[in-house]
C-alpha atoms as a PDB file:
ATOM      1  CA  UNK A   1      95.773 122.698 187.361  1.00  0.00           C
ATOM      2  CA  UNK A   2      95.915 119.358 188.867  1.00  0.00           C
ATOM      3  CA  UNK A   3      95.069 116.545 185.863  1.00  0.00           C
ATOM      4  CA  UNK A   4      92.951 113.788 186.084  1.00  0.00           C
ATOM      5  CA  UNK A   5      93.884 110.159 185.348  1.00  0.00           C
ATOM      6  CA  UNK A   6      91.282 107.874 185.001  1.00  0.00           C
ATOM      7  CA  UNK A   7      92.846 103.818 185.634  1.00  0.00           C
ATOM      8  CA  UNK A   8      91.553 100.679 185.725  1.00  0.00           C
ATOM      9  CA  UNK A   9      90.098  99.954 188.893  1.00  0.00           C
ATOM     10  CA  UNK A  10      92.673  97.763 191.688  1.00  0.00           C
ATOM     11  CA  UNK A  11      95.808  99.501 190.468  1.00  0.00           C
ATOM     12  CA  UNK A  12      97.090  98.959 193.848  1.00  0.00           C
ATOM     13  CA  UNK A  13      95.661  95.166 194.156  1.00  0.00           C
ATOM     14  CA  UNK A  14      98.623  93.075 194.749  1.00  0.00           C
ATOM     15  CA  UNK A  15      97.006  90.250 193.538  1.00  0.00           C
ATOM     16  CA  UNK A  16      97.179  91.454 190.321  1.00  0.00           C
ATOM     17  CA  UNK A  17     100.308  93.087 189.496  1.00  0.00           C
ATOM     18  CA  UNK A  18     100.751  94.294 185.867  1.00  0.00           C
ATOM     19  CA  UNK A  19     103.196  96.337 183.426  1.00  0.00           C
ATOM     20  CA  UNK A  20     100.015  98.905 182.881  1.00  0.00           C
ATOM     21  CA  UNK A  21      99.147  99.384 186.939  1.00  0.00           C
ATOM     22  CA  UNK A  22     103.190  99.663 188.034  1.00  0.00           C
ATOM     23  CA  UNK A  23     103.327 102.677 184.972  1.00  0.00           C
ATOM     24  CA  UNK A  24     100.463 103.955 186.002  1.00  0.00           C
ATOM     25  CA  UNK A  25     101.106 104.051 189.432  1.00  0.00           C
ATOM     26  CA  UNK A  26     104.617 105.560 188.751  1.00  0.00           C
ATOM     27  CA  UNK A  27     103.803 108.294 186.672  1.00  0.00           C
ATOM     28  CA  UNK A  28     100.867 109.443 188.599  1.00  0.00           C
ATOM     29  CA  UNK A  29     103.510 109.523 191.569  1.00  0.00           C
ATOM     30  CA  UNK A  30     105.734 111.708 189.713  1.00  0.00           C
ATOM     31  CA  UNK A  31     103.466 113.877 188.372  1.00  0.00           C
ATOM     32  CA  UNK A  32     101.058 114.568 190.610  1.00  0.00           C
ATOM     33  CA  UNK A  33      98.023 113.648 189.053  1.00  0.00           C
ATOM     34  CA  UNK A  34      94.892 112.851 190.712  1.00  0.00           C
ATOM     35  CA  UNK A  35      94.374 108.909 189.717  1.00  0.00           C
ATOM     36  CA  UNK A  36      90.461 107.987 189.443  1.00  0.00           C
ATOM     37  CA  UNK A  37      89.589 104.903 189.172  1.00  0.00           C
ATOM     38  CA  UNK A  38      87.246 103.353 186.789  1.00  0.00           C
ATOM     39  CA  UNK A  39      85.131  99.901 187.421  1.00  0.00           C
ATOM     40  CA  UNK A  40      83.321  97.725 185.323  1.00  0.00           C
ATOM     41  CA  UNK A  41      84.293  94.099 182.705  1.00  0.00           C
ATOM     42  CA  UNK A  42      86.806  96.757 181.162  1.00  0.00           C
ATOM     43  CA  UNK A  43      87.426  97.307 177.923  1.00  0.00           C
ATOM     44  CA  UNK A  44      83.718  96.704 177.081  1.00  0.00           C
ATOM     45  CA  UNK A  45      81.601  97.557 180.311  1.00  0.00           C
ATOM     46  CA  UNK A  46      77.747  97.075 180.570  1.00  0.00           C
ATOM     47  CA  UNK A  47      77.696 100.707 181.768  1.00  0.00           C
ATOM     48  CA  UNK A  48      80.835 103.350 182.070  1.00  0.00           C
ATOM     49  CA  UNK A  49      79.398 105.433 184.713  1.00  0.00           C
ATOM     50  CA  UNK A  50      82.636 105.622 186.274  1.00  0.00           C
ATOM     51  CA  UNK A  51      84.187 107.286 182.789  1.00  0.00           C
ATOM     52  CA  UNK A  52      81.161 109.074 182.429  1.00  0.00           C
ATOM     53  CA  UNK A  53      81.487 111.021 185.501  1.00  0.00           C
ATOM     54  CA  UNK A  54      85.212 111.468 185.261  1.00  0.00           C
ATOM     55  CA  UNK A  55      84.624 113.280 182.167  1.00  0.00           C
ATOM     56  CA  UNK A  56      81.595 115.071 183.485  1.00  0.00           C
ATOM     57  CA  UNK A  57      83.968 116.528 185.983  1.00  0.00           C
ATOM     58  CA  UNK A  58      86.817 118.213 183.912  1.00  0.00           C
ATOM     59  CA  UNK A  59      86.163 121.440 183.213  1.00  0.00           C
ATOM     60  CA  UNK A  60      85.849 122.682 179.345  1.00  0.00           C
ATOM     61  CA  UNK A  61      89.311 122.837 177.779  1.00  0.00           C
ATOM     62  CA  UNK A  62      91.071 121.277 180.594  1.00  0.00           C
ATOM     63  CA  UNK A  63      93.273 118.204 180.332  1.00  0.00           C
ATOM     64  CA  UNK A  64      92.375 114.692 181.071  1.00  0.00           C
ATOM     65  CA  UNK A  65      94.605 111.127 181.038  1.00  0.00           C
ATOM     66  CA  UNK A  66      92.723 108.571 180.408  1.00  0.00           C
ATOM     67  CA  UNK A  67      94.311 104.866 180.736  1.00  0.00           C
ATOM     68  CA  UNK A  68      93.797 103.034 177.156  1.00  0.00           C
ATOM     69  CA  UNK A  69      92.111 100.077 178.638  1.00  0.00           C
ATOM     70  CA  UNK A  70      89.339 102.293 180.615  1.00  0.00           C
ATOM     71  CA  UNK A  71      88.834 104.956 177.415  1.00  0.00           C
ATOM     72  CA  UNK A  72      89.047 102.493 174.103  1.00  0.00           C
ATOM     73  CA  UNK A  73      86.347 100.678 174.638  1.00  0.00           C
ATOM     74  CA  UNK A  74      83.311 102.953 175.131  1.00  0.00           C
ATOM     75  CA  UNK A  75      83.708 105.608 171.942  1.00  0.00           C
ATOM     76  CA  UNK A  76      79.843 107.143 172.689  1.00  0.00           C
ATOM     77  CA  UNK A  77      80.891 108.186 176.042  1.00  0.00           C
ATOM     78  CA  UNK A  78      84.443 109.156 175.455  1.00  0.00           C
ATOM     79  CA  UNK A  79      84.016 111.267 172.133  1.00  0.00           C
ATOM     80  CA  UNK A  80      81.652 113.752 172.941  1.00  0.00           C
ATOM     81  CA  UNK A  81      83.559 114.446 176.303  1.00  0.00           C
ATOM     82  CA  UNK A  82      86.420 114.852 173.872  1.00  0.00           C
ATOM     83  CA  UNK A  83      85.119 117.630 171.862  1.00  0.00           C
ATOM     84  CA  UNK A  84      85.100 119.580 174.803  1.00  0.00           C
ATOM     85  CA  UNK A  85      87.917 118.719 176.830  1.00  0.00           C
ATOM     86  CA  UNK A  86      91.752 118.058 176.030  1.00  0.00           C
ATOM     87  CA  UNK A  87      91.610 113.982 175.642  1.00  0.00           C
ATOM     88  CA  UNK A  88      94.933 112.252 176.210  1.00  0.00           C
ATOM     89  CA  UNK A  89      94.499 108.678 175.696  1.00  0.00           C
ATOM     90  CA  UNK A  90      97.781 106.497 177.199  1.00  0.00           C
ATOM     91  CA  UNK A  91      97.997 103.021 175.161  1.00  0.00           C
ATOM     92  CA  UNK A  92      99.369  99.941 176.980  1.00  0.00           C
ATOM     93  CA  UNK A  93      97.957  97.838 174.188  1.00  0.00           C
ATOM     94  CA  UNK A  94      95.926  97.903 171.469  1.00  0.00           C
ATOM     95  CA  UNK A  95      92.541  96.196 172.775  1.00  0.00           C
ATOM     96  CA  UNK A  96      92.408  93.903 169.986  1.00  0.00           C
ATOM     97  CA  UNK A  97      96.064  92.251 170.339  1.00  0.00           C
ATOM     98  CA  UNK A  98      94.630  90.146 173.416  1.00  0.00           C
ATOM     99  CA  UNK A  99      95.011  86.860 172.385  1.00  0.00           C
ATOM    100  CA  UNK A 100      92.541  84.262 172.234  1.00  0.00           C
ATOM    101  CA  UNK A 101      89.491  87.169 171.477  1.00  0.00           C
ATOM    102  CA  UNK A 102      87.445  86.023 168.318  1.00  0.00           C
ATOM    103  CA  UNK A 103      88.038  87.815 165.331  1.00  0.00           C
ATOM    104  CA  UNK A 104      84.271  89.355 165.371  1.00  0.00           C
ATOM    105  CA  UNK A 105      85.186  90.904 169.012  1.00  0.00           C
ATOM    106  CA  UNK A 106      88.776  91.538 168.054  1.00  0.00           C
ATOM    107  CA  UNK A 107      87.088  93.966 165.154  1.00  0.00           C
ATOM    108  CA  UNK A 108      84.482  95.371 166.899  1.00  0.00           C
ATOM    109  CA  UNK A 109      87.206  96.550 169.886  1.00  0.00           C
ATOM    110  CA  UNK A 110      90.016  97.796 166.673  1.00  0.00           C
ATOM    111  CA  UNK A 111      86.396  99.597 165.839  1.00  0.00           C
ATOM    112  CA  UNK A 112      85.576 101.327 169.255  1.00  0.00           C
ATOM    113  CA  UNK A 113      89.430 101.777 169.963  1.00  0.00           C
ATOM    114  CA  UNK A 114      90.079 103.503 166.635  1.00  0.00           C
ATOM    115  CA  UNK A 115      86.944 106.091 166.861  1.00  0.00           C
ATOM    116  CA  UNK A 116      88.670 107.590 170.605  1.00  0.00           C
ATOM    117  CA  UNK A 117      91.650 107.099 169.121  1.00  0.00           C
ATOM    118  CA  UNK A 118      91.098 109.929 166.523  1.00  0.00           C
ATOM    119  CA  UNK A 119      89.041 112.149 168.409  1.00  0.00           C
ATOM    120  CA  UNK A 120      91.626 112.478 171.239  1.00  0.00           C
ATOM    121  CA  UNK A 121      93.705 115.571 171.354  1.00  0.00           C
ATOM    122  CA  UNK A 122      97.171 112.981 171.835  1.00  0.00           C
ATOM    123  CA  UNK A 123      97.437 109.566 171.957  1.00  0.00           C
ATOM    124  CA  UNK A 124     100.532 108.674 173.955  1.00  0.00           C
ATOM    125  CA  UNK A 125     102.257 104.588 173.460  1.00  0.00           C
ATOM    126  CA  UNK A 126     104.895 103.184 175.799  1.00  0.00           C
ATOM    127  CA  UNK A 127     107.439 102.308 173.099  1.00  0.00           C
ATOM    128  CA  UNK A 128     108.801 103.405 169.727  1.00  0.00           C
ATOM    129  CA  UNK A 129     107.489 100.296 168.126  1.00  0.00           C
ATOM    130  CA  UNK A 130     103.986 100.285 170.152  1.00  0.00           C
ATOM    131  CA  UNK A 131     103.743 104.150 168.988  1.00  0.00           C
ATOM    132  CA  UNK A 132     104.438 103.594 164.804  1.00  0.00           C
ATOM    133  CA  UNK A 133     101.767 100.215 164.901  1.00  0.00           C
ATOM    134  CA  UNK A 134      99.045 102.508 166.848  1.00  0.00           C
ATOM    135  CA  UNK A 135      99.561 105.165 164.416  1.00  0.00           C
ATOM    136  CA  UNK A 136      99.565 102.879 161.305  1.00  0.00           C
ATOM    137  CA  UNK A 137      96.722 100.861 162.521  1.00  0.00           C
ATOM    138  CA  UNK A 138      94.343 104.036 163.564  1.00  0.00           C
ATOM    139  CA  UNK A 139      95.652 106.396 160.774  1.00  0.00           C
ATOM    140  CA  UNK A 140      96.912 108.741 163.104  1.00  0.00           C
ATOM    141  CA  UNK A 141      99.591 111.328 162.069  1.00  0.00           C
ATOM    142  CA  UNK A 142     101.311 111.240 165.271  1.00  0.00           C
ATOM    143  CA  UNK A 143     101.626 109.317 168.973  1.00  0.00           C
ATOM    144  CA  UNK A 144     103.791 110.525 171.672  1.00  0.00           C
ATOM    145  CA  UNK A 145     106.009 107.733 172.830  1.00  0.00           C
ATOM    146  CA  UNK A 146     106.783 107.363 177.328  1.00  0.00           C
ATOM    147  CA  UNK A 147     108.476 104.640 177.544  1.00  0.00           C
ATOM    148  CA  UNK A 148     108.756 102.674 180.930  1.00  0.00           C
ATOM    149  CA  UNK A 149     111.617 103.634 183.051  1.00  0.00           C
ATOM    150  CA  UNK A 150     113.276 100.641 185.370  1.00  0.00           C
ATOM    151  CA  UNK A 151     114.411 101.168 189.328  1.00  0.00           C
ATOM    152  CA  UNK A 152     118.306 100.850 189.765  1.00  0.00           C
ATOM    153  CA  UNK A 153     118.736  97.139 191.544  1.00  0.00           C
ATOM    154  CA  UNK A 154     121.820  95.538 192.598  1.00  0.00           C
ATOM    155  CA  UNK A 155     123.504  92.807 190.085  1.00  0.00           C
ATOM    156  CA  UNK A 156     121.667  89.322 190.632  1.00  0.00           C
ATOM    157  CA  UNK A 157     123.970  86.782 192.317  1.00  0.00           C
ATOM    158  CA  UNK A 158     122.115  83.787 189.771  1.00  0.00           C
ATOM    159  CA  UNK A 159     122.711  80.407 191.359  1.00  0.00           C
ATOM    160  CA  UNK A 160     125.373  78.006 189.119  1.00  0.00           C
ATOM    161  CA  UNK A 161     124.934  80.703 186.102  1.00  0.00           C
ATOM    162  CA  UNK A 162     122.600  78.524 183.808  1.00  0.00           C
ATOM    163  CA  UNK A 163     119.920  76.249 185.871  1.00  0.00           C
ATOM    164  CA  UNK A 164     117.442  78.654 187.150  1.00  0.00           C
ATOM    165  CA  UNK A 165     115.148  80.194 184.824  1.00  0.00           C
ATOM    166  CA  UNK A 166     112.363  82.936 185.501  1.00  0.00           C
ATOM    167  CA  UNK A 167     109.528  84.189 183.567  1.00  0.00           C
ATOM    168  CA  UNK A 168     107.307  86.901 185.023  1.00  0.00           C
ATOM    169  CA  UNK A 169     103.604  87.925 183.503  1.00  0.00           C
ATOM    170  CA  UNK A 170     100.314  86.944 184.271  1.00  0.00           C
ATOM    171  CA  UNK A 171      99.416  83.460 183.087  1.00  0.00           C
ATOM    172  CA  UNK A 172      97.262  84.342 179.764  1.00  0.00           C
ATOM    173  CA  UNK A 173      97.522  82.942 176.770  1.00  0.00           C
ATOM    174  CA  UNK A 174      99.325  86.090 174.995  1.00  0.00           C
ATOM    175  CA  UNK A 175     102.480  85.586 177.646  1.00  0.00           C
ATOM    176  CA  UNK A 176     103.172  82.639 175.208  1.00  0.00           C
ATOM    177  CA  UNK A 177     103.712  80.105 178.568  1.00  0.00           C
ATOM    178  CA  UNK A 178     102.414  77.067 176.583  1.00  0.00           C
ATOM    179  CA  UNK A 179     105.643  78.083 174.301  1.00  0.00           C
ATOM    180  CA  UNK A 180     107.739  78.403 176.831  1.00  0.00           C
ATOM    181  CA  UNK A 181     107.092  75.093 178.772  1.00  0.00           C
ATOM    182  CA  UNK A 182     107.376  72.886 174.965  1.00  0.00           C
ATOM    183  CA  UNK A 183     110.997  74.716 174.675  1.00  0.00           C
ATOM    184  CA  UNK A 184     111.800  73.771 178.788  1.00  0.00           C
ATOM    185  CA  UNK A 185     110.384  70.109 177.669  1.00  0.00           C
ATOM    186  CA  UNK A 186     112.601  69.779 174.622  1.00  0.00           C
ATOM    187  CA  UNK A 187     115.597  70.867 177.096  1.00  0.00           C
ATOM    188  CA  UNK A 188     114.151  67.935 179.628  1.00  0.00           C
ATOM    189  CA  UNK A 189     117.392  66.501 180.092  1.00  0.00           C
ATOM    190  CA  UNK A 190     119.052  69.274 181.192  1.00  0.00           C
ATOM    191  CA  UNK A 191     119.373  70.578 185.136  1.00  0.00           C
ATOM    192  CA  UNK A 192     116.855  73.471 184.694  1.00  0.00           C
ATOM    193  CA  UNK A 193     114.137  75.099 187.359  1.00  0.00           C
ATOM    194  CA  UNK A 194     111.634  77.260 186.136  1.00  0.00           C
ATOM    195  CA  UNK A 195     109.814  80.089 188.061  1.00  0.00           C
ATOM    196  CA  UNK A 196     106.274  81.053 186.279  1.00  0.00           C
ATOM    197  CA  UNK A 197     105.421  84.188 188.756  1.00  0.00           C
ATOM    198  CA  UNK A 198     102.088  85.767 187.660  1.00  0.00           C
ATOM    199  CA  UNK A 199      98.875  85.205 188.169  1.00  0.00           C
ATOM    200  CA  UNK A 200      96.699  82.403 187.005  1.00  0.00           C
ATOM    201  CA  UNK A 201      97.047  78.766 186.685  1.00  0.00           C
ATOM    202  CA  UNK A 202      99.313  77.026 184.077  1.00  0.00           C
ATOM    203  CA  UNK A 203      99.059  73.091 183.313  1.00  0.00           C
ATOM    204  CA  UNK A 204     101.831  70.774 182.650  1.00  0.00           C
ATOM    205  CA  UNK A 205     103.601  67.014 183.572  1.00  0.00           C
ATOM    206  CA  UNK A 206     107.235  68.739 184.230  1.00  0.00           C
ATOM    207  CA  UNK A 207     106.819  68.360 187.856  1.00  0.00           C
ATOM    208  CA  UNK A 208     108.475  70.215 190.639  1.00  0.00           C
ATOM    209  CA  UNK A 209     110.739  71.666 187.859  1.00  0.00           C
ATOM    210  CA  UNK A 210     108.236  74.516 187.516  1.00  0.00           C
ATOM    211  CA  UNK A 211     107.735  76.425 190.344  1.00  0.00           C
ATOM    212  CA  UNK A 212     104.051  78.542 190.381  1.00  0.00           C
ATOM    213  CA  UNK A 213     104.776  80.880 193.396  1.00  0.00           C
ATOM    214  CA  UNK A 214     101.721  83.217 191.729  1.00  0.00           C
ATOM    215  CA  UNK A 215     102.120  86.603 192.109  1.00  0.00           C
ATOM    216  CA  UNK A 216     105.111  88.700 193.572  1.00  0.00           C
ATOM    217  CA  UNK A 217     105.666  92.199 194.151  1.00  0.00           C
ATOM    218  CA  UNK A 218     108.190  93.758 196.381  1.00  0.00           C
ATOM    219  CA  UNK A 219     110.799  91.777 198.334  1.00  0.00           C
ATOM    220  CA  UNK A 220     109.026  88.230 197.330  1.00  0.00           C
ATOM    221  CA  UNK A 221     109.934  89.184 193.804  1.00  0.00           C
ATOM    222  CA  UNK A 222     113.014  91.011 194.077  1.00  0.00           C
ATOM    223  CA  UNK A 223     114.249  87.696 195.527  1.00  0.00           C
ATOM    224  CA  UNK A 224     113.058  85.840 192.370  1.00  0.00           C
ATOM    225  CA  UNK A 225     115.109  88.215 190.238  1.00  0.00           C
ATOM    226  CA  UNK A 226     118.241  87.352 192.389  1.00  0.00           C
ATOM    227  CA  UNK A 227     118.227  83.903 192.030  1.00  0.00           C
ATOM    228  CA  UNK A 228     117.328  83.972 188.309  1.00  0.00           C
ATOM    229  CA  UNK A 229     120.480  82.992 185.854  1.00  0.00           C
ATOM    230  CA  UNK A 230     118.067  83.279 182.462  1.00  0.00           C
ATOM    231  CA  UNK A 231     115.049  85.483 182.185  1.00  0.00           C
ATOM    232  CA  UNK A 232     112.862  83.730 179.866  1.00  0.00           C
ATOM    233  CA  UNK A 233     109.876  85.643 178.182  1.00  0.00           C
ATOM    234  CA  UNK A 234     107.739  84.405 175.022  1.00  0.00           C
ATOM    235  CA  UNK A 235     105.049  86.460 174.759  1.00  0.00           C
ATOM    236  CA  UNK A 236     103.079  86.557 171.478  1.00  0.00           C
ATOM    237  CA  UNK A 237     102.233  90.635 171.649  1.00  0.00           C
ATOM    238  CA  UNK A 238     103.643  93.321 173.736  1.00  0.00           C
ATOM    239  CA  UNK A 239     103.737  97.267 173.894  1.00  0.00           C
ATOM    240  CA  UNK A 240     106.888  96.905 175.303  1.00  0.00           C
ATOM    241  CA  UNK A 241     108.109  94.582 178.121  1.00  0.00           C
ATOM    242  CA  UNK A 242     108.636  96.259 181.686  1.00  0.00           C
ATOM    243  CA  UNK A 243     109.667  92.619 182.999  1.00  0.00           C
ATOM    244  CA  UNK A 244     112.580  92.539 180.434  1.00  0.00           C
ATOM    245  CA  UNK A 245     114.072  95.666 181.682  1.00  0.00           C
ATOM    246  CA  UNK A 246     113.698  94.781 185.649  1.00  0.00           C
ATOM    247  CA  UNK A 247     115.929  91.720 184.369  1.00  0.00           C
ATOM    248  CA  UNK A 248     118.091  93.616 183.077  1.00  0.00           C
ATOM    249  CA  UNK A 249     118.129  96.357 185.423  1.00  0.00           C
ATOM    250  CA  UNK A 250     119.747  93.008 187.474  1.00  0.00           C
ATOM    251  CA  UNK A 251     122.371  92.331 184.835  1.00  0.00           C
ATOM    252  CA  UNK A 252     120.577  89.164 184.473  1.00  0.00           C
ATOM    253  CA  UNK A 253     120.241  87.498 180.797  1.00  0.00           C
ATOM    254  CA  UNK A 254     117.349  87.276 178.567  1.00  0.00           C
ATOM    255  CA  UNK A 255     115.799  85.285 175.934  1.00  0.00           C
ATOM    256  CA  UNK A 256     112.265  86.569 174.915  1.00  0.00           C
ATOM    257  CA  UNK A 257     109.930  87.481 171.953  1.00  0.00           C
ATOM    258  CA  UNK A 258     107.813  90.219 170.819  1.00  0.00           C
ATOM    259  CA  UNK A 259     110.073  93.236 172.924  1.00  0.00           C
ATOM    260  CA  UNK A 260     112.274  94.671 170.618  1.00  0.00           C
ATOM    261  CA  UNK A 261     111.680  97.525 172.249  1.00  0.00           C
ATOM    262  CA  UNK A 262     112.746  96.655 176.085  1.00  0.00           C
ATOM    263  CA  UNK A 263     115.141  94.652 174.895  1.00  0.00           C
ATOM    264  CA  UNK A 264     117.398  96.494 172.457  1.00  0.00           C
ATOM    265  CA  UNK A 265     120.635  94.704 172.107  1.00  0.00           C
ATOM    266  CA  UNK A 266     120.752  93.538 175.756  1.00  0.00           C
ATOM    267  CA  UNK A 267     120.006  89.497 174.648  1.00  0.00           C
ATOM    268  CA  UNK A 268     117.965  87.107 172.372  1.00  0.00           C
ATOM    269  CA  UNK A 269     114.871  88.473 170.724  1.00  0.00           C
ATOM    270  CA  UNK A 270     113.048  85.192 168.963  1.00  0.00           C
ATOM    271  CA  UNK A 271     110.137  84.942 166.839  1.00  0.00           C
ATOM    272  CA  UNK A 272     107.285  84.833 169.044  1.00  0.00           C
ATOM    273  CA  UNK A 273     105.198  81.828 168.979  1.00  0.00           C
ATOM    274  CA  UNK A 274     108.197  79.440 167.376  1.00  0.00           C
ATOM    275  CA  UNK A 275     108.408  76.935 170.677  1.00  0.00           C
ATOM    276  CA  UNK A 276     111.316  75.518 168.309  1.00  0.00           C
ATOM    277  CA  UNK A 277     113.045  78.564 168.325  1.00  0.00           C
ATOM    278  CA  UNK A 278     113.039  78.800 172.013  1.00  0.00           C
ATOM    279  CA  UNK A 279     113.978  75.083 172.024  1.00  0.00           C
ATOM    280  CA  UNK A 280     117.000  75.889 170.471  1.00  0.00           C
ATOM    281  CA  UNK A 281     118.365  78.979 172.360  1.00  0.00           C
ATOM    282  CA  UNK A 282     117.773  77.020 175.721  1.00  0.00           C
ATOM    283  CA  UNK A 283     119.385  74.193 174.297  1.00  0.00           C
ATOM    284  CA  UNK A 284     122.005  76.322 173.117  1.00  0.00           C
ATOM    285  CA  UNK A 285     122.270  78.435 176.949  1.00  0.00           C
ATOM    286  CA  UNK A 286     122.707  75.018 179.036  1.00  0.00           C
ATOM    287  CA  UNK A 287     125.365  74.046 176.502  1.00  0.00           C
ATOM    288  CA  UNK A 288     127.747  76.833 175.613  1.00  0.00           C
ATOM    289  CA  UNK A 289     129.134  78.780 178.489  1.00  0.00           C
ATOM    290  CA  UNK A 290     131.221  81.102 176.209  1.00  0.00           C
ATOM    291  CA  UNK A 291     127.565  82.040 174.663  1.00  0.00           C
ATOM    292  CA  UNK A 292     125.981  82.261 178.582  1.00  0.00           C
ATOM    293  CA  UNK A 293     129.095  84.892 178.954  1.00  0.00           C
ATOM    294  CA  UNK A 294     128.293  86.650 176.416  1.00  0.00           C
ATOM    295  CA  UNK A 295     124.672  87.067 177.268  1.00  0.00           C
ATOM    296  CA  UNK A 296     125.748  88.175 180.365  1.00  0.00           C
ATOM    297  CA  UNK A 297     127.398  90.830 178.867  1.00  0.00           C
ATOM    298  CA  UNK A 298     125.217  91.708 177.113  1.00  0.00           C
ATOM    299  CA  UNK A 299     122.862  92.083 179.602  1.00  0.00           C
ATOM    300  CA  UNK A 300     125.435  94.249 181.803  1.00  0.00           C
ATOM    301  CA  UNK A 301     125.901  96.856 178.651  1.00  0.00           C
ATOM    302  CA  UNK A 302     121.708  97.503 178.553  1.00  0.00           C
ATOM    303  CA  UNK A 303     121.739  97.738 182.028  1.00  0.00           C
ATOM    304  CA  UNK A 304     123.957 100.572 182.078  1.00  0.00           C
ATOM    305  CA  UNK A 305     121.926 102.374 179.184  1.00  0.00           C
ATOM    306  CA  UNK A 306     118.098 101.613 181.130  1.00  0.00           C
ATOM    307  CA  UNK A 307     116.104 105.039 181.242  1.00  0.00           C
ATOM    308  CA  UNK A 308     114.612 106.032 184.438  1.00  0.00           C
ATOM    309  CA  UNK A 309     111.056 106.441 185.582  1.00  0.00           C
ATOM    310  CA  UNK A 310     111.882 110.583 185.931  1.00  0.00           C
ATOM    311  CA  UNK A 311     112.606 110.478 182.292  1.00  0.00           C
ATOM    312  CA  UNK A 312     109.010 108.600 181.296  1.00  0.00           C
ATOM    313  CA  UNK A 313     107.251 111.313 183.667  1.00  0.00           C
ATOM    314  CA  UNK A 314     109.415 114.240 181.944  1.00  0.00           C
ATOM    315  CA  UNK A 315     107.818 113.056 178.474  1.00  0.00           C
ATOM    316  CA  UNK A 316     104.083 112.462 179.497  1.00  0.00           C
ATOM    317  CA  UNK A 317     104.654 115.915 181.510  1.00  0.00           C
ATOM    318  CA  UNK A 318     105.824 117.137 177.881  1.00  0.00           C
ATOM    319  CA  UNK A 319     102.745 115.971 176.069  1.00  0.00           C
ATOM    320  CA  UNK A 320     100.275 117.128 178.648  1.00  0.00           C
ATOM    321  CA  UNK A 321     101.874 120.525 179.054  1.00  0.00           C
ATOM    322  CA  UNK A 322     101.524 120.978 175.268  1.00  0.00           C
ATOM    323  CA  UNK A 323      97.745 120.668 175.650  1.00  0.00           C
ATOM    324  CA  UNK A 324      97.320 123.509 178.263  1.00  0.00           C
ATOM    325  CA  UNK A 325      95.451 126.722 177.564  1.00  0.00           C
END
């Protein structure tokens, strides 16, 4: 029985490259599933006639994956599918941790999200943090945890070993730039460039400091990842942080917030949001290079101890197979 997997539609757009599409991608790879893709102004489409037919298609008591962002917004077409079929909802993130939503629409998709949350047969998170917040937040008794795996990459050759800086992720307000750039402006007077690759646009008066290449995938951003002496990362919310570990599947440093998870004890985890925090630890980066070599170190330690992508696959396999007649 081949399963279905029902994505957001453009998973292979490289124009918009995202944590969720490169797991999603991966895992359907590895396993074999047959990846459908679903339109619409996702998570709260005018119509879901894409889901709808999806569902319409599995046959009763058969398995179906169905990505978070395509399944948690429409409860009235994914719950009665679900009391028929073997629902296996895969959360990147909680709909309402977007930032910037207002706290009417933030309830309303914790509403929606919660109701195909509990009628699902397994709920599946990409972290061990991610998993204990959906479960606490839904009431769930249990969700399966798959976390990303990370490609081996050669060590990153860095420039001088403290100037050039890197941030990767889409330029949205819950990617915490607008932190990131007050921190590289209290650290003004020190011999810093910045790379912001993602897409989107992203205002500020440092000049040809910050570098907006947009978005990379491939060779173009490989490249970044070899040049990059920091990786610098201060989101406000995340399920777990694929970026992080590509850094540090290139031995290369990192100072981020909100990916405990990704991160382990492979750098600097701040608070997220505190632009003084991150103030500080750049300050403190340019400054000290017994605490850069240490970083490094760190960074080389988690690198050795990265899971693989086989190893996410073998646990979604594990959760899926469970469901099976």
């Amino acid at each position: 029985m081949t399963v279905r997997f029902a994505v957001p539609a453009g998973i292979d757009d490289p124009a918009r490259p995202s944590g969720g599409n490169a797991y999603d991608r991966r895992v359907a790879g590895l396993l074999g599933l047959r990846v459908v893709e679903v339109g619409g102004d996702l998570p709260r489409p005018a119509r879901a006639d894409d889901l709808e037919r999806v569902l319409r298609d599995v046959p009763d008591g058969d398995v179906v994956l169905l990505d978070g962002l395509v399944a948690c917004g429409v409860p009235d077409i994914v719950v009665p599918h679900a009391r028929r079929v073997r629902v296996v909802v895969l959360v990147h993130l909680p709909l309402a941790d977007e930032t910037g939503l207002p706290a009417a629409v933030a309830a309303d998709l914790d509403a929606r999200e919660r109701r195909v949350l509990r009628a699902a047969s397994a709920v599946v998170a990409t972290g061990p943090g991610a998993a204990r917040g959906v479960a606490a937040r839904h009431g769930l008794r249990h969700v399966h945890v798959a976390p990303p795996g990370v490609d081996p990459a050669p060590a990153s050759r860095g420039t001088d070993g403290a100037s050039r800086l890197l941030c990767v992720a889409s330029l949205t307000p819950r990617k915490g730039h607008d932190v990131l750039l007050d921190a590289l402006a209290g650290n003004v007077d020190a011999p810093w460039t910045c790379a912001f690759v993602g897409a989107g646009s992203l205002g500020h008066d440092l000049g040809d400091r910050v570098e907006l290449p947009g978005p990379l995938t491939g060779d173009a951003l490989a490249a970044q990842y070899d040049r990059a002496d920091l990786f610098v990362l201060a989101s406000r919310a995340e399920t777990y942080g694929m970026v992080v570990t590509e850094a540090l599947a290139r031995g290369v440093p990192v100072i981020a917030s909100a990916v405990p998870d990704a991160l382990g004890d492979g750098g600097v985890l701040l608070p997220a949001g505190d632009a003084e925090a991150f103030t500080g630890a750049l300050r403190r980066w340019f400054a000290d290079a017994g605490w850069r070599a240490e970083l490094r170190g760190r960074a080389l330690r988690r690198r050795a101890a990265l899971s693989t992508w086989e190893e996410t696959a073998d646990a979604l396999a594990g959760v899926l197979a469970s469901l099976r007649p």
